[in-house]
PDB file of N, CA and C in Angstrom:
ATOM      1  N   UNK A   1      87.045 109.952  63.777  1.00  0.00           N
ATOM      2  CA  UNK A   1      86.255 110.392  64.909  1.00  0.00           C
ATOM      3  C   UNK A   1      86.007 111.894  64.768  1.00  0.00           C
ATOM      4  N   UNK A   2      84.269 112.128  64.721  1.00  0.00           N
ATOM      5  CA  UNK A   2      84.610 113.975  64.835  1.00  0.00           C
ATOM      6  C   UNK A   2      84.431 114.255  65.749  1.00  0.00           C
ATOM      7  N   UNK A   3      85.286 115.551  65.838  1.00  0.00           N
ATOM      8  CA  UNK A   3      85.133 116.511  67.325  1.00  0.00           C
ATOM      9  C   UNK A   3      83.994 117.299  67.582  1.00  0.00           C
ATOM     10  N   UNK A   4      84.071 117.394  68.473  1.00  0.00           N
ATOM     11  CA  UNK A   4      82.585 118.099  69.061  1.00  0.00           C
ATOM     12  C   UNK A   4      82.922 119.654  68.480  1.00  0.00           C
ATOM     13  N   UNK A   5      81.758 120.510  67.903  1.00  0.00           N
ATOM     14  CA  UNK A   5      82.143 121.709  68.343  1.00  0.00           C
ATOM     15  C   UNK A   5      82.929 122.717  69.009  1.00  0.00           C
ATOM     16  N   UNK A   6      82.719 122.113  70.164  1.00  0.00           N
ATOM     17  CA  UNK A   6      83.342 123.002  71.493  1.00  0.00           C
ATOM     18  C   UNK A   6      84.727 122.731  70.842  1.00  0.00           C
ATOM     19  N   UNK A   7      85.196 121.449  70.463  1.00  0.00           N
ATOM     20  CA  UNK A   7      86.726 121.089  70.824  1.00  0.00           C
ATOM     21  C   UNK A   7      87.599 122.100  70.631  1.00  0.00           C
ATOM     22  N   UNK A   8      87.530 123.106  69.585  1.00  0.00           N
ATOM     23  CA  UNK A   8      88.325 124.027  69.416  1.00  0.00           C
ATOM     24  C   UNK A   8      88.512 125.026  70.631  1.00  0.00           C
ATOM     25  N   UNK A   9      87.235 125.181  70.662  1.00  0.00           N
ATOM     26  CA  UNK A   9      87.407 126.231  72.158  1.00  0.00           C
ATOM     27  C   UNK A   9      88.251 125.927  73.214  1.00  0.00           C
ATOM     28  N   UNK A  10      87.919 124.410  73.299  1.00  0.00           N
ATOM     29  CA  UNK A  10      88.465 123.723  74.577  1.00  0.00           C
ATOM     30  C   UNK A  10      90.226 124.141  74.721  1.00  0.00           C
ATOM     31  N   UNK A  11      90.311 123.156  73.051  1.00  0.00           N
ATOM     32  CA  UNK A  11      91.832 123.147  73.261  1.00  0.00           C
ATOM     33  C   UNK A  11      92.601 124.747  73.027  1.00  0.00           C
ATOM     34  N   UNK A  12      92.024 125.936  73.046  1.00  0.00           N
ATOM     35  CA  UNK A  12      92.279 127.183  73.210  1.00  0.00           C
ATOM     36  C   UNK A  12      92.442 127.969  74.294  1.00  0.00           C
ATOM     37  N   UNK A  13      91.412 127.160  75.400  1.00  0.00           N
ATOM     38  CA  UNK A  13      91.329 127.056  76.616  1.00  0.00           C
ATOM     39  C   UNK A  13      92.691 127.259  77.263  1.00  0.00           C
ATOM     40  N   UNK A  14      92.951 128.504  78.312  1.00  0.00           N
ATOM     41  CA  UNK A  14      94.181 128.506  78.973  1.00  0.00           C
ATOM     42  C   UNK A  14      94.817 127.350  80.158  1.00  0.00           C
ATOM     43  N   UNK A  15      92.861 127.555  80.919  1.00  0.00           N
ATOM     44  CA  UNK A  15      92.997 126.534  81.850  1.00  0.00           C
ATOM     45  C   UNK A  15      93.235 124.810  81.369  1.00  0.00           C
ATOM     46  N   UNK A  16      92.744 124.543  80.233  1.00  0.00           N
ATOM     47  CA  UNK A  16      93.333 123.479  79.516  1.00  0.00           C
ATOM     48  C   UNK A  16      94.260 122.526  79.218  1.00  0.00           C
ATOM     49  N   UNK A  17      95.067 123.946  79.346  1.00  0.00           N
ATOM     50  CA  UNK A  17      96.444 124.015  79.133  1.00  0.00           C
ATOM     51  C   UNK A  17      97.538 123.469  80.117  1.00  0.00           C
ATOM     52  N   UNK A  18      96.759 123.987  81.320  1.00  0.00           N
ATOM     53  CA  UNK A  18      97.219 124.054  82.692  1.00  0.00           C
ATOM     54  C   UNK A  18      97.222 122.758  83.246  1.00  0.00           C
ATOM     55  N   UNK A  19      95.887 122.559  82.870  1.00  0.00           N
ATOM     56  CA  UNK A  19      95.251 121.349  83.616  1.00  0.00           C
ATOM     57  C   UNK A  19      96.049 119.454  82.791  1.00  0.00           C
ATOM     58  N   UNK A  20      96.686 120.218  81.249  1.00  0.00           N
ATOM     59  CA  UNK A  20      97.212 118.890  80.816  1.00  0.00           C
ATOM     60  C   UNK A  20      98.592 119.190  81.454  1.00  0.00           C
ATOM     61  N   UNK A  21      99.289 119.989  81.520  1.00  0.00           N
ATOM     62  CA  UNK A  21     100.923 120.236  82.106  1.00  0.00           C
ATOM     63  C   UNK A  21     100.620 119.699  83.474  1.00  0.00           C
ATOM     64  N   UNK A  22      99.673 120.012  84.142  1.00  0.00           N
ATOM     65  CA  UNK A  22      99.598 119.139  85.840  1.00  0.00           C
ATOM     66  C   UNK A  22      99.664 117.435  85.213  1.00  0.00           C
ATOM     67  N   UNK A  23      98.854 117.357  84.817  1.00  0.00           N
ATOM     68  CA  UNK A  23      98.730 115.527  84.338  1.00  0.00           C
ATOM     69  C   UNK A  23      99.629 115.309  84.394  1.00  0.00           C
ATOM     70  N   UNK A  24     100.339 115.978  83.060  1.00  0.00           N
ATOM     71  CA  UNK A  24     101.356 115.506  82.597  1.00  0.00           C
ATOM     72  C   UNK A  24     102.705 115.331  83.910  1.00  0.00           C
ATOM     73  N   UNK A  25     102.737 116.096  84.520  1.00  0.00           N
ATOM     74  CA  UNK A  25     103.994 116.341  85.774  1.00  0.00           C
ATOM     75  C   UNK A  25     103.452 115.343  86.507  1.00  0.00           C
ATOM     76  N   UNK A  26     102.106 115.436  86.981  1.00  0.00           N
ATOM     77  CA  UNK A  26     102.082 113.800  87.804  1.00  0.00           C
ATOM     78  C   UNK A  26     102.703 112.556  87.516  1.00  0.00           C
ATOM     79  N   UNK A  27     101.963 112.557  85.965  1.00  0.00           N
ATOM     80  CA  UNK A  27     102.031 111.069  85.274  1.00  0.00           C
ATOM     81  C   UNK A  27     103.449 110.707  85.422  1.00  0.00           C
ATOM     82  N   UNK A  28     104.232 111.793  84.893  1.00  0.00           N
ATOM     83  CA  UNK A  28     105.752 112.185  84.888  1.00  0.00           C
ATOM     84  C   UNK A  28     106.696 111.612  86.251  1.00  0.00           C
ATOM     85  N   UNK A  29     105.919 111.989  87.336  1.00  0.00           N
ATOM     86  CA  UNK A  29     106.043 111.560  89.068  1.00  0.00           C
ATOM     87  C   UNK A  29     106.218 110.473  89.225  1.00  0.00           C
ATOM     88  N   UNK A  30     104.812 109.697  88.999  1.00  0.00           N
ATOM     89  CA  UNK A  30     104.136 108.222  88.788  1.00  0.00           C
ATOM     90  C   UNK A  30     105.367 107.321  88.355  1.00  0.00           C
ATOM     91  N   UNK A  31     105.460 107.965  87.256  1.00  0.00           N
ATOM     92  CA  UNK A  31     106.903 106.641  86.535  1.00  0.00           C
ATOM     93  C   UNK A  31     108.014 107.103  87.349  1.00  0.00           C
ATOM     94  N   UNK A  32     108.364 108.317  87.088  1.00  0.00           N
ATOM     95  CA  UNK A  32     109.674 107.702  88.456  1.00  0.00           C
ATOM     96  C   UNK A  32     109.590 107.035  89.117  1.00  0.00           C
ATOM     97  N   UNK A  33     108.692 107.274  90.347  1.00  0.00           N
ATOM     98  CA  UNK A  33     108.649 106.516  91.520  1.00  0.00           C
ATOM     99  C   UNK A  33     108.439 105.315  91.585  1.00  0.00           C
ATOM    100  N   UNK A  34     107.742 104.923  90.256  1.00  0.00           N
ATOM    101  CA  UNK A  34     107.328 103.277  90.036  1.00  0.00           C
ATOM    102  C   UNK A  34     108.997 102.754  89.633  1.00  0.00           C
ATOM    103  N   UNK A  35     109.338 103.688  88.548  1.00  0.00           N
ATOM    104  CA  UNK A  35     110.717 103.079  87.820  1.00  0.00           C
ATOM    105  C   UNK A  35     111.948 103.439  88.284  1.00  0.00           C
ATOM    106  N   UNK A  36     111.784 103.865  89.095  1.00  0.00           N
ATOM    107  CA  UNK A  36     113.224 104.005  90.375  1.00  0.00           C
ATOM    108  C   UNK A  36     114.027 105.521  89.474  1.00  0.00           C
ATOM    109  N   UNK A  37     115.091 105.022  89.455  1.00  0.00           N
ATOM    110  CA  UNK A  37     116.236 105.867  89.222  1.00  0.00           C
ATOM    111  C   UNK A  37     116.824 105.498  88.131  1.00  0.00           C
ATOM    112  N   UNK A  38     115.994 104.567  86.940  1.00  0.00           N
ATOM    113  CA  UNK A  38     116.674 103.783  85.619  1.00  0.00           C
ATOM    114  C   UNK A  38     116.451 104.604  84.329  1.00  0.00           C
ATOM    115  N   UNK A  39     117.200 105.405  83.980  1.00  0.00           N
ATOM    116  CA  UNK A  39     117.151 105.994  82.917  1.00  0.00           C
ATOM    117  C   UNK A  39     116.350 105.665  81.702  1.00  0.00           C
ATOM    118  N   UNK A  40     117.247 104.565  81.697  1.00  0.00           N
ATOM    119  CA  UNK A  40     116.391 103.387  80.608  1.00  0.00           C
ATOM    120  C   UNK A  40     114.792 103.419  80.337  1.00  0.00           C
ATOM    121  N   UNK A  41     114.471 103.199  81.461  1.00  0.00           N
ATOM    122  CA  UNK A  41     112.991 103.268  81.824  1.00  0.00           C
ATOM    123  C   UNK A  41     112.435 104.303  81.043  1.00  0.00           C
ATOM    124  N   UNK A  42     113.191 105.623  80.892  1.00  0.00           N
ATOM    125  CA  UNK A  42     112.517 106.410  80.037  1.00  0.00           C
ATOM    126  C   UNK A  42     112.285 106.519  78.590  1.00  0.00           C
ATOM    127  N   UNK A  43     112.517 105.311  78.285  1.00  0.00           N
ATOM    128  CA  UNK A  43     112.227 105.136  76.659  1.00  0.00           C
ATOM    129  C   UNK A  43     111.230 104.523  76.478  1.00  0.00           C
ATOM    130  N   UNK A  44     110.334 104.090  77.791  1.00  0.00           N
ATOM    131  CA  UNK A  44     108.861 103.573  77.544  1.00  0.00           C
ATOM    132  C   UNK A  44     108.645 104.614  78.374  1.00  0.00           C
ATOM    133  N   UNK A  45     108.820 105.428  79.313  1.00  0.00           N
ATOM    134  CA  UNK A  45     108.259 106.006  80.528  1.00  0.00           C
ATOM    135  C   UNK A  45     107.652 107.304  79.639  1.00  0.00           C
ATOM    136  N   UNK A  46     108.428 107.731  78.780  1.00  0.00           N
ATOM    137  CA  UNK A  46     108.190 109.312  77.811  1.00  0.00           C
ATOM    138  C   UNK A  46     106.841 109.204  76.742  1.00  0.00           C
ATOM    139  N   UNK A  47     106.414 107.921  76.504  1.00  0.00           N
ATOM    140  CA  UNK A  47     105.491 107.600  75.387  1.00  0.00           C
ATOM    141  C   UNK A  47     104.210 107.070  76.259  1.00  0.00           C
ATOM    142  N   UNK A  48     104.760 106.237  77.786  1.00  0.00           N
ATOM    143  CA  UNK A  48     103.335 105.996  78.498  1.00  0.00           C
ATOM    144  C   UNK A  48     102.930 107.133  78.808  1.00  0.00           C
ATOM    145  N   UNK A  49     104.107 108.241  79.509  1.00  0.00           N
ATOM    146  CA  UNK A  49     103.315 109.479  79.901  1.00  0.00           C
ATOM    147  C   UNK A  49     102.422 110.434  79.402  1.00  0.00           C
ATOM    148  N   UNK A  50     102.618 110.511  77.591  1.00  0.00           N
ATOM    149  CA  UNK A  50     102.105 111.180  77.125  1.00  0.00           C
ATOM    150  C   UNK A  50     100.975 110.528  76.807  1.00  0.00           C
ATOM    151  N   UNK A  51     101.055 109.506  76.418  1.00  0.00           N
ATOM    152  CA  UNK A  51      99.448 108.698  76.250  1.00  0.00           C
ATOM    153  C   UNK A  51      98.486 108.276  77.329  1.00  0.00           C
ATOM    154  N   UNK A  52      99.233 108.449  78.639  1.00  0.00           N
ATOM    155  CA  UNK A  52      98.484 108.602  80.036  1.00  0.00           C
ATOM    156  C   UNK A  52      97.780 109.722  79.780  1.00  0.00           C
ATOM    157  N   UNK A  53      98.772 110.891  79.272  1.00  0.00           N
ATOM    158  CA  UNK A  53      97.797 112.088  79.502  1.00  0.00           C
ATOM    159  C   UNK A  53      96.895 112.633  78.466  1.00  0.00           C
ATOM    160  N   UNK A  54      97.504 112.089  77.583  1.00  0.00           N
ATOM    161  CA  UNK A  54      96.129 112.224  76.444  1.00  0.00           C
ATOM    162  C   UNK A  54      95.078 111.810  76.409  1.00  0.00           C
ATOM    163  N   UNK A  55      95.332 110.637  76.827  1.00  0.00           N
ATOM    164  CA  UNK A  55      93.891 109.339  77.289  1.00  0.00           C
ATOM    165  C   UNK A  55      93.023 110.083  78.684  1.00  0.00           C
ATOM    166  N   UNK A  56      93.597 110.924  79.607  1.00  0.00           N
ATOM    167  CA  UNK A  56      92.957 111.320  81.027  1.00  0.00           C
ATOM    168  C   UNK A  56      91.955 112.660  80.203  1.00  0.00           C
ATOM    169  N   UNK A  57      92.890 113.095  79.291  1.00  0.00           N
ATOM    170  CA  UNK A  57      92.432 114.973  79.110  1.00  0.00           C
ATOM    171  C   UNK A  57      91.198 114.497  78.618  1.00  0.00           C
ATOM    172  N   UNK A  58      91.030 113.095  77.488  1.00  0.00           N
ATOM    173  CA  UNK A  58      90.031 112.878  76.532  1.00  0.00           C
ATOM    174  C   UNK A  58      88.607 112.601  77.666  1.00  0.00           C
ATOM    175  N   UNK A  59      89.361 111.779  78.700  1.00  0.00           N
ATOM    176  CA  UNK A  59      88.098 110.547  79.629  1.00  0.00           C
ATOM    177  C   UNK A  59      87.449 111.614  81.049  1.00  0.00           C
ATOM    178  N   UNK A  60      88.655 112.610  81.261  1.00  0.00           N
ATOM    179  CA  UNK A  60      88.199 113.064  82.799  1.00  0.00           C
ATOM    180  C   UNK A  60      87.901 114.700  82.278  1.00  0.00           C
ATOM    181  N   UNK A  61      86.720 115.051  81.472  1.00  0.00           N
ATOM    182  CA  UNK A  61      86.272 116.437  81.435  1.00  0.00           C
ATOM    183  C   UNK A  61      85.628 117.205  82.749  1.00  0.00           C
ATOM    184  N   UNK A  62      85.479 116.674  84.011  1.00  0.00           N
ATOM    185  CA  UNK A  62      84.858 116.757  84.774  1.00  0.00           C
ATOM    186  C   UNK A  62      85.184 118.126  85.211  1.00  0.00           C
ATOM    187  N   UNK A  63      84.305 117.956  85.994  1.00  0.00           N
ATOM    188  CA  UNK A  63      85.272 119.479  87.515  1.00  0.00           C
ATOM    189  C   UNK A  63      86.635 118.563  87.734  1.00  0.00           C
ATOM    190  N   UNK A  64      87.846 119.973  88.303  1.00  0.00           N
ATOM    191  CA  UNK A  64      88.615 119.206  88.755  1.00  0.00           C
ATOM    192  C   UNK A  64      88.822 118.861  89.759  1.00  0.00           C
ATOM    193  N   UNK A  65      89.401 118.092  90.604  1.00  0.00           N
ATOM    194  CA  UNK A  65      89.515 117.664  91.888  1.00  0.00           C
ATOM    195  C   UNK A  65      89.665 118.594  93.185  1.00  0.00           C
ATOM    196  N   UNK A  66      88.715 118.362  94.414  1.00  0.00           N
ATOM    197  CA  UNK A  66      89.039 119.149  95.242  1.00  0.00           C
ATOM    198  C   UNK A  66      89.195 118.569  96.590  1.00  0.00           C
ATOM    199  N   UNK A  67      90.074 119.571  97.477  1.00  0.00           N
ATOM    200  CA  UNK A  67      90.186 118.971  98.871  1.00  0.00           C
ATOM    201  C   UNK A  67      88.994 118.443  99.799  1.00  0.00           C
ATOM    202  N   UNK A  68      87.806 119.455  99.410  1.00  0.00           N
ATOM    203  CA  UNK A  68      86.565 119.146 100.099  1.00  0.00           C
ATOM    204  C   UNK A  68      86.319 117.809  99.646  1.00  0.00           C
ATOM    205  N   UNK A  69      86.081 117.802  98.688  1.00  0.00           N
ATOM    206  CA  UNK A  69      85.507 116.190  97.903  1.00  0.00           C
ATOM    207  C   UNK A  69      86.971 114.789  98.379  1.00  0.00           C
ATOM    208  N   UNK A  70      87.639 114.818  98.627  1.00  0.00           N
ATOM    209  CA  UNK A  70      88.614 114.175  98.839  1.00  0.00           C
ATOM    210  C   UNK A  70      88.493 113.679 100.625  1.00  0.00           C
ATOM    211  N   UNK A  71      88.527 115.199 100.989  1.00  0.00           N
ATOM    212  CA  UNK A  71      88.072 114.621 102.536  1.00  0.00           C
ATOM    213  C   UNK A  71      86.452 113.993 103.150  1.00  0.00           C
ATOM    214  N   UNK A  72      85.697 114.279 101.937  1.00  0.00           N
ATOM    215  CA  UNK A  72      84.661 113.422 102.098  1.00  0.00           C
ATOM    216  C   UNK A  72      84.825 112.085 101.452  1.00  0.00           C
ATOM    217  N   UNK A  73      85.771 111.981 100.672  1.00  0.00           N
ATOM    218  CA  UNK A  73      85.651 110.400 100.122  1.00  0.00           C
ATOM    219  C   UNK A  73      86.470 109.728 101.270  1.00  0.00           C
ATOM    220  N   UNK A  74      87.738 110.412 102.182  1.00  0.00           N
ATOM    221  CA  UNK A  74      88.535 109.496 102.422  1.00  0.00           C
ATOM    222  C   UNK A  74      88.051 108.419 103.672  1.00  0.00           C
ATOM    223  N   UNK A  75      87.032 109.201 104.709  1.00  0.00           N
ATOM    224  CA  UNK A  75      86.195 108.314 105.463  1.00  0.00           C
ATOM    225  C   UNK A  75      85.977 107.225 104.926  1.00  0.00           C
ATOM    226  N   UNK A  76      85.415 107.050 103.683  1.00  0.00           N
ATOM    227  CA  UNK A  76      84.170 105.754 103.154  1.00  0.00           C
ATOM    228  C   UNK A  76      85.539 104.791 102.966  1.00  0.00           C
ATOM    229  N   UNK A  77      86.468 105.395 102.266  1.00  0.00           N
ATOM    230  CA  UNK A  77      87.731 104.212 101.940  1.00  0.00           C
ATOM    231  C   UNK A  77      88.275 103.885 102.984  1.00  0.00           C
ATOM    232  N   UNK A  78      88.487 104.597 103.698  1.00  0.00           N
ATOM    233  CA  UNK A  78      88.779 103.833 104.930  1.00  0.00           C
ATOM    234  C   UNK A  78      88.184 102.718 105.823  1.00  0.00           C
ATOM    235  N   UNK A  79      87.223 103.096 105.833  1.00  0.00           N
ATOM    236  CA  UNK A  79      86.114 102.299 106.237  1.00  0.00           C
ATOM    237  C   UNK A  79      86.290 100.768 105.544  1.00  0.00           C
ATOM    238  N   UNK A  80      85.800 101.128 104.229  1.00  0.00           N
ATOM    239  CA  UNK A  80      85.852  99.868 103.474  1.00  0.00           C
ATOM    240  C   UNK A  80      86.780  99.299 103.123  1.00  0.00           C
ATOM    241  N   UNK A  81      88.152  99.736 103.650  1.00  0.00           N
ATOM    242  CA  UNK A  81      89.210  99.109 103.452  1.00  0.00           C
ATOM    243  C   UNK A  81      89.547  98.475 104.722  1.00  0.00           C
ATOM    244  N   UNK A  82      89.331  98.844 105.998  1.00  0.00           N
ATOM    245  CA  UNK A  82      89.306  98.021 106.909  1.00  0.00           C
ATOM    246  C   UNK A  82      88.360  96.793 107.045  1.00  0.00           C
ATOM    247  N   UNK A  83      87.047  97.352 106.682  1.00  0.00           N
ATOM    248  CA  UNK A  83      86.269  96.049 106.184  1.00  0.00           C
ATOM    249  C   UNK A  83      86.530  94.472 105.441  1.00  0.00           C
ATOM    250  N   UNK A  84      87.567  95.361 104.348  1.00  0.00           N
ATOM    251  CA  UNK A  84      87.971  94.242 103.682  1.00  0.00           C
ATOM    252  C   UNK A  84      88.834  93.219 104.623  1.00  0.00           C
ATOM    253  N   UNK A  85      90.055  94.325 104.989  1.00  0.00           N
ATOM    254  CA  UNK A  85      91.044  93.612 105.409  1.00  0.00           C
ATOM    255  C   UNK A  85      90.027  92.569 106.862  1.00  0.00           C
ATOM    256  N   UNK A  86      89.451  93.186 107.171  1.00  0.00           N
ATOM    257  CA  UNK A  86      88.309  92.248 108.521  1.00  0.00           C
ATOM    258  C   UNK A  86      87.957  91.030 107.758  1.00  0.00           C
ATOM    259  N   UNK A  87      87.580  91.318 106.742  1.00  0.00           N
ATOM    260  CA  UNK A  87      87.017  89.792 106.078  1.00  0.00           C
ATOM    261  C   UNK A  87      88.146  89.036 105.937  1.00  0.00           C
ATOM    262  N   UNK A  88      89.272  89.683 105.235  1.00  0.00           N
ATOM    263  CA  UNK A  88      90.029  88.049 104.983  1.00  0.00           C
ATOM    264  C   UNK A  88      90.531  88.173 105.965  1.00  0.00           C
ATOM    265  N   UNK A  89      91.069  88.676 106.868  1.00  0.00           N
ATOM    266  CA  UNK A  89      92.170  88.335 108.281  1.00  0.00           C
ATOM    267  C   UNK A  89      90.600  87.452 108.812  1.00  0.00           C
ATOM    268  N   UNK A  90      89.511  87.420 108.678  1.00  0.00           N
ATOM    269  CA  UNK A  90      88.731  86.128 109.085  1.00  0.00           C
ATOM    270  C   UNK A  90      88.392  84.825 108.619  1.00  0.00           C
ATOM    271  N   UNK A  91      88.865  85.204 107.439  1.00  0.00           N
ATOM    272  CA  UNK A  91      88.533  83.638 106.627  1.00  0.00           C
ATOM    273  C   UNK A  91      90.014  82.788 106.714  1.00  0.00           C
ATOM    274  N   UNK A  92      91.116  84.248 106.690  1.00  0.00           N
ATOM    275  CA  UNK A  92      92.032  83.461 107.227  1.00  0.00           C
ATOM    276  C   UNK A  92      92.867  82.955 107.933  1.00  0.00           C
ATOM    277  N   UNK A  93      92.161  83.108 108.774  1.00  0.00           N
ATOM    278  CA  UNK A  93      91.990  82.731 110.237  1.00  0.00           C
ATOM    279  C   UNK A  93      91.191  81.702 110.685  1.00  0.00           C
ATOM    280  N   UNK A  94      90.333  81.405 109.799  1.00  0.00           N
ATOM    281  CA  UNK A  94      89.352  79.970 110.207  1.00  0.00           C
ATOM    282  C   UNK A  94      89.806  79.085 110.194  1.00  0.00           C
ATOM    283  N   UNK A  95      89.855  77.909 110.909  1.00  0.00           N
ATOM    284  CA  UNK A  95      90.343  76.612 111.041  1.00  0.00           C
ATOM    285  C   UNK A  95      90.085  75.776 109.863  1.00  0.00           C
ATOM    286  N   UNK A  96      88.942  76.027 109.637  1.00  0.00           N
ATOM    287  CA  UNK A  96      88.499  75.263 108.099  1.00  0.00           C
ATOM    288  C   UNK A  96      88.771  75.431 107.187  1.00  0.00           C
ATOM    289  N   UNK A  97      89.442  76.891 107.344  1.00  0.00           N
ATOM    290  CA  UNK A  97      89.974  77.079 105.658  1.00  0.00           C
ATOM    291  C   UNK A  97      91.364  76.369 105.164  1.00  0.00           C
ATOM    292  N   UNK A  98      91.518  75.653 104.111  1.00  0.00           N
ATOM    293  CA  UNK A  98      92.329  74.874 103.829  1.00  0.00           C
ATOM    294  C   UNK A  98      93.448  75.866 102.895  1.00  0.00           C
ATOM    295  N   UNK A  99      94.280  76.616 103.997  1.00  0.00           N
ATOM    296  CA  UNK A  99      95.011  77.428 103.750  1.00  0.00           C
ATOM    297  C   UNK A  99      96.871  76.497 103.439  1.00  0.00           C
ATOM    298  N   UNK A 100      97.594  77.141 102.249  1.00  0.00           N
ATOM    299  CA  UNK A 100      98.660  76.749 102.038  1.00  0.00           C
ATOM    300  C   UNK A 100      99.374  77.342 101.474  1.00  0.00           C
ATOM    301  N   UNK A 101      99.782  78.063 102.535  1.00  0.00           N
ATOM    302  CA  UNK A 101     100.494  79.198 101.877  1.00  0.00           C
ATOM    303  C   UNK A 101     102.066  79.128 100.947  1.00  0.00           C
ATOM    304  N   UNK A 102     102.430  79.476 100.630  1.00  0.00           N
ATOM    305  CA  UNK A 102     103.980  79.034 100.246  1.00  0.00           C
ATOM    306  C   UNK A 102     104.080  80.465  99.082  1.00  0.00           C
ATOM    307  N   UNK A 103     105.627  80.015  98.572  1.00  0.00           N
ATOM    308  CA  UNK A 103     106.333  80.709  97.199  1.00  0.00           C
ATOM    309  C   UNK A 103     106.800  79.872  95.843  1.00  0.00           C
ATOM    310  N   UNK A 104     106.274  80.388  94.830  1.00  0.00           N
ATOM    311  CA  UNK A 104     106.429  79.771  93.673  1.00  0.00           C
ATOM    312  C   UNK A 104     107.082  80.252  92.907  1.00  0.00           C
ATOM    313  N   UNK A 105     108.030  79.890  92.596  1.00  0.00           N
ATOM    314  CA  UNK A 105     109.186  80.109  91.722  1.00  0.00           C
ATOM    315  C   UNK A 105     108.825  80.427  90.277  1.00  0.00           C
ATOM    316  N   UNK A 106     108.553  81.115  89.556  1.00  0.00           N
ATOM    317  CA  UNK A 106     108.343  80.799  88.222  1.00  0.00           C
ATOM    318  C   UNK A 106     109.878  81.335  87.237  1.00  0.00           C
ATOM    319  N   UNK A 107     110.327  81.201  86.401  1.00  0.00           N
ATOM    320  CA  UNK A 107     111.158  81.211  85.192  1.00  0.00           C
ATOM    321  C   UNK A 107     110.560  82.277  84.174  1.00  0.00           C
ATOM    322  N   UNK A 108     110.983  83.338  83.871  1.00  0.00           N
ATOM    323  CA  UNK A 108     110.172  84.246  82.964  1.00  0.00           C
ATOM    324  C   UNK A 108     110.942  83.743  81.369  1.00  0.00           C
TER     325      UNK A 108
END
């Protein structure tokens, strides 16, 4: 794969720099909180993180994220997340729907 021109610049870039050490401390966050308090966990958790963040630095060149833009998105999700939940708390809720709910055991 060749690199663009710029790439050198990029990865010279201070803010660059900055901006993969944030990833990286999130991504870093992310698995704890997903993987509790298991040490263990960090012998996949150390190789997803870094390939989380290699894979984000490559895909998300964008601007970076801001509060303004965030508090304008969070209306619409809200919205449409109550929407959703409106639809199925109605379908399942209909008499007709041939609902059966239960738990299934499976064996891994």
């Amino acid at each position: 794969m060749q690199d663009s021109p710029n790439a050198e610049a990029r990865a010279a870039d201070p803010g660059n720099w900055r901006r993969g050490l944030r990833r990286l401390l999130a991504f870093a966050l992310l698995w704890a909180l997903v993987s509790g308090a298991d040490v263990h966990s960090w012998l996949i958790g150390v190789p997803a993180v870094l390939v989380a963040t290699g894979i984000s630095m490559q895909l998300w060149r964008g601007p970076p994220l801001s509060l303004r833009r965030l508090l304008l998105f969070l209306p619409w999700f809200i919205h449409q997340s109550l929407a959703g939940a409106v639809d199925v708390a109605i379908r399942a809720l209909r008499p007709a729907m041939p609902l059966a709910p239960g738990v299934i055991h499976y064996d891994l």
